[in-house]
C-alpha atoms as a PDB file:
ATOM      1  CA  UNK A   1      -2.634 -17.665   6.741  1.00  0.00           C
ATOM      2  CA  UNK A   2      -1.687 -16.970   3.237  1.00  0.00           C
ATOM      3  CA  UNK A   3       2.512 -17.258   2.598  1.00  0.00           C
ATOM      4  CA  UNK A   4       2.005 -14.913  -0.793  1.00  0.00           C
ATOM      5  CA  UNK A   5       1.681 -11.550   1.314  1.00  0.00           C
ATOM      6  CA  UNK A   6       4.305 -10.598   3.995  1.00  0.00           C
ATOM      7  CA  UNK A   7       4.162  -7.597   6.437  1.00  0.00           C
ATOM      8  CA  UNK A   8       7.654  -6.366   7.485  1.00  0.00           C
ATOM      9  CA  UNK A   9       8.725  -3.931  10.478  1.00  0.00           C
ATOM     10  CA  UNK A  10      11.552  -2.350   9.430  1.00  0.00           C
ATOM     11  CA  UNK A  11      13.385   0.629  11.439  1.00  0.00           C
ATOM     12  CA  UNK A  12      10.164   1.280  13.874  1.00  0.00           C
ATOM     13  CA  UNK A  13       8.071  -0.170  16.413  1.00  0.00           C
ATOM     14  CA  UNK A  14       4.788  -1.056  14.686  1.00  0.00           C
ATOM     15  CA  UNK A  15       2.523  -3.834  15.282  1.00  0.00           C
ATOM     16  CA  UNK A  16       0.289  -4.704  12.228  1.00  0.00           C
ATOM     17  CA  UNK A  17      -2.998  -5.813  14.457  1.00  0.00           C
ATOM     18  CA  UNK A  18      -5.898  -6.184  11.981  1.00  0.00           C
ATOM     19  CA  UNK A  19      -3.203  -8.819   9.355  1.00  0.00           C
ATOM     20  CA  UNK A  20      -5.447 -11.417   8.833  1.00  0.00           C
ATOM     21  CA  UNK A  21      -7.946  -9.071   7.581  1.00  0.00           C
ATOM     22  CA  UNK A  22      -5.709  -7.358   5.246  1.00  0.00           C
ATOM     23  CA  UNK A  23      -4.410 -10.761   3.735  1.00  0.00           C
ATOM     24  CA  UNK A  24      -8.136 -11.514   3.077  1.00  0.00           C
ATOM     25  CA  UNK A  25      -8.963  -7.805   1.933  1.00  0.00           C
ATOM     26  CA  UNK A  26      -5.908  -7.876  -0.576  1.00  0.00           C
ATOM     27  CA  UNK A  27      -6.677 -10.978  -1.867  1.00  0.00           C
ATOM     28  CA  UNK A  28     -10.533  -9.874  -3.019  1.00  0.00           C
ATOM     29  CA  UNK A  29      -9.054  -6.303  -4.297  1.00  0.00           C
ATOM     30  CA  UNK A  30      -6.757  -8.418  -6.653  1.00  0.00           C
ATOM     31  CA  UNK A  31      -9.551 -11.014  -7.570  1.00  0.00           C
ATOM     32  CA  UNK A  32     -12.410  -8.551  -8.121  1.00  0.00           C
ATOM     33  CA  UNK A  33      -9.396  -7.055 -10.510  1.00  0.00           C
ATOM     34  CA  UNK A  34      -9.019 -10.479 -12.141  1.00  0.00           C
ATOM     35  CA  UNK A  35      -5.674 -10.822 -11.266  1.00  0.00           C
ATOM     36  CA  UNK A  36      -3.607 -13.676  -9.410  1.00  0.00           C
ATOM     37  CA  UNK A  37      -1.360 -13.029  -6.324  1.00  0.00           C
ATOM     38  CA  UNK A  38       1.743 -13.860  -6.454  1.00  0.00           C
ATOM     39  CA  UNK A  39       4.170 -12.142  -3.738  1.00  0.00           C
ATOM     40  CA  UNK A  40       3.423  -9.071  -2.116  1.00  0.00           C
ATOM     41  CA  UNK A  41       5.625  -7.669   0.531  1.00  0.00           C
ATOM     42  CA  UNK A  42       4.302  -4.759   2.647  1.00  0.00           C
ATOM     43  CA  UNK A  43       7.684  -3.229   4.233  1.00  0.00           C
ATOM     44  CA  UNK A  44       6.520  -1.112   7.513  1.00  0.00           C
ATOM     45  CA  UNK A  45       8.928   1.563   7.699  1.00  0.00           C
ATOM     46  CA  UNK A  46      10.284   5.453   8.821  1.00  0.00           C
ATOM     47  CA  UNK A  47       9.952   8.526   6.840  1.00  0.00           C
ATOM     48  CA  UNK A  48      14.262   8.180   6.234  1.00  0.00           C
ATOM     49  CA  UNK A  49      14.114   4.935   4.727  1.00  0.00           C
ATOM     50  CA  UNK A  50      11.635   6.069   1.775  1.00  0.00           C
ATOM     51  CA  UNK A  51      13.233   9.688   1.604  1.00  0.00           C
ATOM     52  CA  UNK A  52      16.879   7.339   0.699  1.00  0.00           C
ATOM     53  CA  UNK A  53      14.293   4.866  -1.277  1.00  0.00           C
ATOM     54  CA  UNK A  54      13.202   7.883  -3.563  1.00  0.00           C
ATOM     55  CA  UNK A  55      16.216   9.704  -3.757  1.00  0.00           C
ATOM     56  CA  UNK A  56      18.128   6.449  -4.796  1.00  0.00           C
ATOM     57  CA  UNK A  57      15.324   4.532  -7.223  1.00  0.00           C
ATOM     58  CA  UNK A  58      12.990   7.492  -8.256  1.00  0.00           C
ATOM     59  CA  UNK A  59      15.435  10.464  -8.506  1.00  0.00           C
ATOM     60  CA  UNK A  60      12.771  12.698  -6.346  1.00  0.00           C
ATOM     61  CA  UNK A  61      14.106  14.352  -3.013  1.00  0.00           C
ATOM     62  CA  UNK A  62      10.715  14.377  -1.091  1.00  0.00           C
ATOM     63  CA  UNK A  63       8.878  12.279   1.726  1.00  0.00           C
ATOM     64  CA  UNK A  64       5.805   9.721   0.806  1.00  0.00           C
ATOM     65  CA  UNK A  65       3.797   7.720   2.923  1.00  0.00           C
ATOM     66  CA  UNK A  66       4.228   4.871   0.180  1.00  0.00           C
ATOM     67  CA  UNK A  67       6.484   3.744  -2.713  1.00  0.00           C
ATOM     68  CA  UNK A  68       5.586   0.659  -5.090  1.00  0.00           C
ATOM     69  CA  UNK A  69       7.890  -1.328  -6.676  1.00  0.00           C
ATOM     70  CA  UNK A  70       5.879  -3.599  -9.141  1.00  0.00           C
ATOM     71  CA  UNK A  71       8.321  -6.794 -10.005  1.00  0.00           C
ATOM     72  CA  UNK A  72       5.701  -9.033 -11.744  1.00  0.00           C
ATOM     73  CA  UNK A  73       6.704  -9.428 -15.388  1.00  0.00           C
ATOM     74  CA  UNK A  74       3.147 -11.020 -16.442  1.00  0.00           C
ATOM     75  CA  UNK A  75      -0.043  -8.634 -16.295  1.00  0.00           C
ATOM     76  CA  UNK A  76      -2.032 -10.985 -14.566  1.00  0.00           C
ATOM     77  CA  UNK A  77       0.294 -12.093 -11.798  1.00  0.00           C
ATOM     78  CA  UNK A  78       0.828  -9.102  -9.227  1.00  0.00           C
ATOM     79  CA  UNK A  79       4.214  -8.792  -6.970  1.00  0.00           C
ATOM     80  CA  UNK A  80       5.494  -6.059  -5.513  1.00  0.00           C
ATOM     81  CA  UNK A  81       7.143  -4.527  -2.790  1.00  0.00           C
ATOM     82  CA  UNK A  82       5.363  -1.895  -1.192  1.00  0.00           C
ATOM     83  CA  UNK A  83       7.390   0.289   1.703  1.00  0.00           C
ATOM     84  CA  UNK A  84       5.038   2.422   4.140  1.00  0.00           C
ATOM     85  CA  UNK A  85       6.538   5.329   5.949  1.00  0.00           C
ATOM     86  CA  UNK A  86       4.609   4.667   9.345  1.00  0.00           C
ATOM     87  CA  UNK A  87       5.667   7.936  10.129  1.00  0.00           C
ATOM     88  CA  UNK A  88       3.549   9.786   7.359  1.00  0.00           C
ATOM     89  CA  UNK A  89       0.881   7.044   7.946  1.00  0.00           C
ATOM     90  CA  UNK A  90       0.158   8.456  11.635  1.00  0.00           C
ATOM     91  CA  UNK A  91       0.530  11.923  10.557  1.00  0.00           C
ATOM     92  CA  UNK A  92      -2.189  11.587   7.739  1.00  0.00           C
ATOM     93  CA  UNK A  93      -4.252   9.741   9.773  1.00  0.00           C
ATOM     94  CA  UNK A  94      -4.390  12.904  12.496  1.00  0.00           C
ATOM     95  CA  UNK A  95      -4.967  15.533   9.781  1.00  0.00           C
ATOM     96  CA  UNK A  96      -8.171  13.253   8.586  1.00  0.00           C
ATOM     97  CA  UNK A  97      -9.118  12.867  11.793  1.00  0.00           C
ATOM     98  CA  UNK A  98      -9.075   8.870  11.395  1.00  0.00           C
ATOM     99  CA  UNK A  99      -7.511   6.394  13.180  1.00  0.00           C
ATOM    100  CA  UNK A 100      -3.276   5.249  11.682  1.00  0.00           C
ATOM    101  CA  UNK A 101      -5.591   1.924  11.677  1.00  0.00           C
ATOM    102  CA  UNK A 102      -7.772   3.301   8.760  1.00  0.00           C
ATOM    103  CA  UNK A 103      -4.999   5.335   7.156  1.00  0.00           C
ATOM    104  CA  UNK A 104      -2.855   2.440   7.245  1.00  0.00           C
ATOM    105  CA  UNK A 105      -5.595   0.160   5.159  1.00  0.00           C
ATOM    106  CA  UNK A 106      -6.178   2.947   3.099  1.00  0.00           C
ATOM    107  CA  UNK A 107      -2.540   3.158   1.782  1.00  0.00           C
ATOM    108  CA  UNK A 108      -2.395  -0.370   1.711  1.00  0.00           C
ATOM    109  CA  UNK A 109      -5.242  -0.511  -0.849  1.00  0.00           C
ATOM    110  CA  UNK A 110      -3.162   2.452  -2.421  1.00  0.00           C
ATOM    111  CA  UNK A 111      -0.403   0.323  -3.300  1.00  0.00           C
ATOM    112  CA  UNK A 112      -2.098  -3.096  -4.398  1.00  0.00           C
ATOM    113  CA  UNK A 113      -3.611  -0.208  -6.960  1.00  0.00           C
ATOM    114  CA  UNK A 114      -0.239   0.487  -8.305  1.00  0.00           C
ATOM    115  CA  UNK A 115       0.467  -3.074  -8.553  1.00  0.00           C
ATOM    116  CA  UNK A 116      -2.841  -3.443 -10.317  1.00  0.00           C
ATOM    117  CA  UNK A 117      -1.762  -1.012 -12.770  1.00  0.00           C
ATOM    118  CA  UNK A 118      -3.448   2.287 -11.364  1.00  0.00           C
ATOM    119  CA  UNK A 119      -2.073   5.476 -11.532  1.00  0.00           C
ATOM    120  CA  UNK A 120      -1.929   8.458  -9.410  1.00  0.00           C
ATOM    121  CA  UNK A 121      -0.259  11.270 -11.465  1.00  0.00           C
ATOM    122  CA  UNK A 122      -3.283  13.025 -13.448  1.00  0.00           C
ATOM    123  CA  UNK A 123      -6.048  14.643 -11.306  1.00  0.00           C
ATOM    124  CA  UNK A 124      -8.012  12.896 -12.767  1.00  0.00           C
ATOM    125  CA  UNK A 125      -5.785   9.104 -12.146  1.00  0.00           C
ATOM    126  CA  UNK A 126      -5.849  10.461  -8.319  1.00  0.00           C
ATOM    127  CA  UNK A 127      -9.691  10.460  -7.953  1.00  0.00           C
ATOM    128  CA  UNK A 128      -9.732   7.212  -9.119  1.00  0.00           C
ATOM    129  CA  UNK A 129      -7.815   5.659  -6.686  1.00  0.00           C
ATOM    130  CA  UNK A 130      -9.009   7.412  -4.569  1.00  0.00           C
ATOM    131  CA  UNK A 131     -12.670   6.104  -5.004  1.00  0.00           C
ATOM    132  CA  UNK A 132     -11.285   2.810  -5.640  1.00  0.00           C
ATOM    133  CA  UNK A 133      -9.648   3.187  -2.268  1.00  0.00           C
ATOM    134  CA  UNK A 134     -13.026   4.221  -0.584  1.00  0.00           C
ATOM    135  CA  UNK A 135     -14.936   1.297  -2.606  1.00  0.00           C
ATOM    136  CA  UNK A 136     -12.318  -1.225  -1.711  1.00  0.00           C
ATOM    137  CA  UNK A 137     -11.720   0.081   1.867  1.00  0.00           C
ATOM    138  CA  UNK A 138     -15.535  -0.014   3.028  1.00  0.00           C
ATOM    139  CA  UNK A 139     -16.013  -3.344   0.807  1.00  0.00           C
ATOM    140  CA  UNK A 140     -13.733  -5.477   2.707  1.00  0.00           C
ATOM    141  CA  UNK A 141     -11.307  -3.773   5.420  1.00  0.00           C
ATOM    142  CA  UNK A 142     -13.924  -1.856   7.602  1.00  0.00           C
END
């Protein structure tokens, strides 16, 4: 298994089932970008921990499913941090009527975006990802 991408439980009871997959999914999304991997820490967490995150780092006092921290200082190596609200993760997943399996992928691939260098602020940044997310999601995690 690769040692550049970590999956952390932090604060919850989560089991990450499908990892392998993911490792190998992540690793394509960042190739097809032609990018390198360097360290990429997914931190599995509770809807508190990245309400404090964005209060404390991003000056914004709402809940997110996911925040990104990119901390590669070369454009072609990608590292990051990304913490996942678990909590937001299920919830989404029940209002789309998909499994927190499938939401879960899907907001990985949302944050090895950021750490490509995508954007979600515009309308029209957000339907990019989003059909990046679909592309990517269908490509190699389903």
């Amino acid at each position: 298994m690769n040692k550049q991408i970590h999956f952390f439980i932090h604060k919850v009871k989560y089991v990450v089932k499908n990892k392998k997959r993911l490792i190998q999914g992540i690793e394509e999304i960042v190739k097809e970008n032609k990018k390198i991997t360097s360290e990429i820490n997914f931190i599995i967490t509770n809807d508190k921990t990245l309400h404090n995150i964005n209060l404390k780092y991003l000056n914004t006092d709402t809940y997110t499913d996911i925040i990104t921290f990119t901390l590669s200082e070369e454009d072609e190596i990608i590292s990051g941090d990304v913490y996942i609200s678990i909590e937001r993760v299920k919830e989404n997943a029940g209002i789309y009527n998909i499994s927190t399996k499938e939401e879960l992928s899907r907001i990985i691939i949302h944050g090895v975006l950021h750490l490509l260098g995508y954007d979600d602020r515009t309308l029209k940044e957000k339907r990019e990802m989003n059909r990046l997310e679909n592309k990517f999601l269908e490509k190699y995690l389903n």
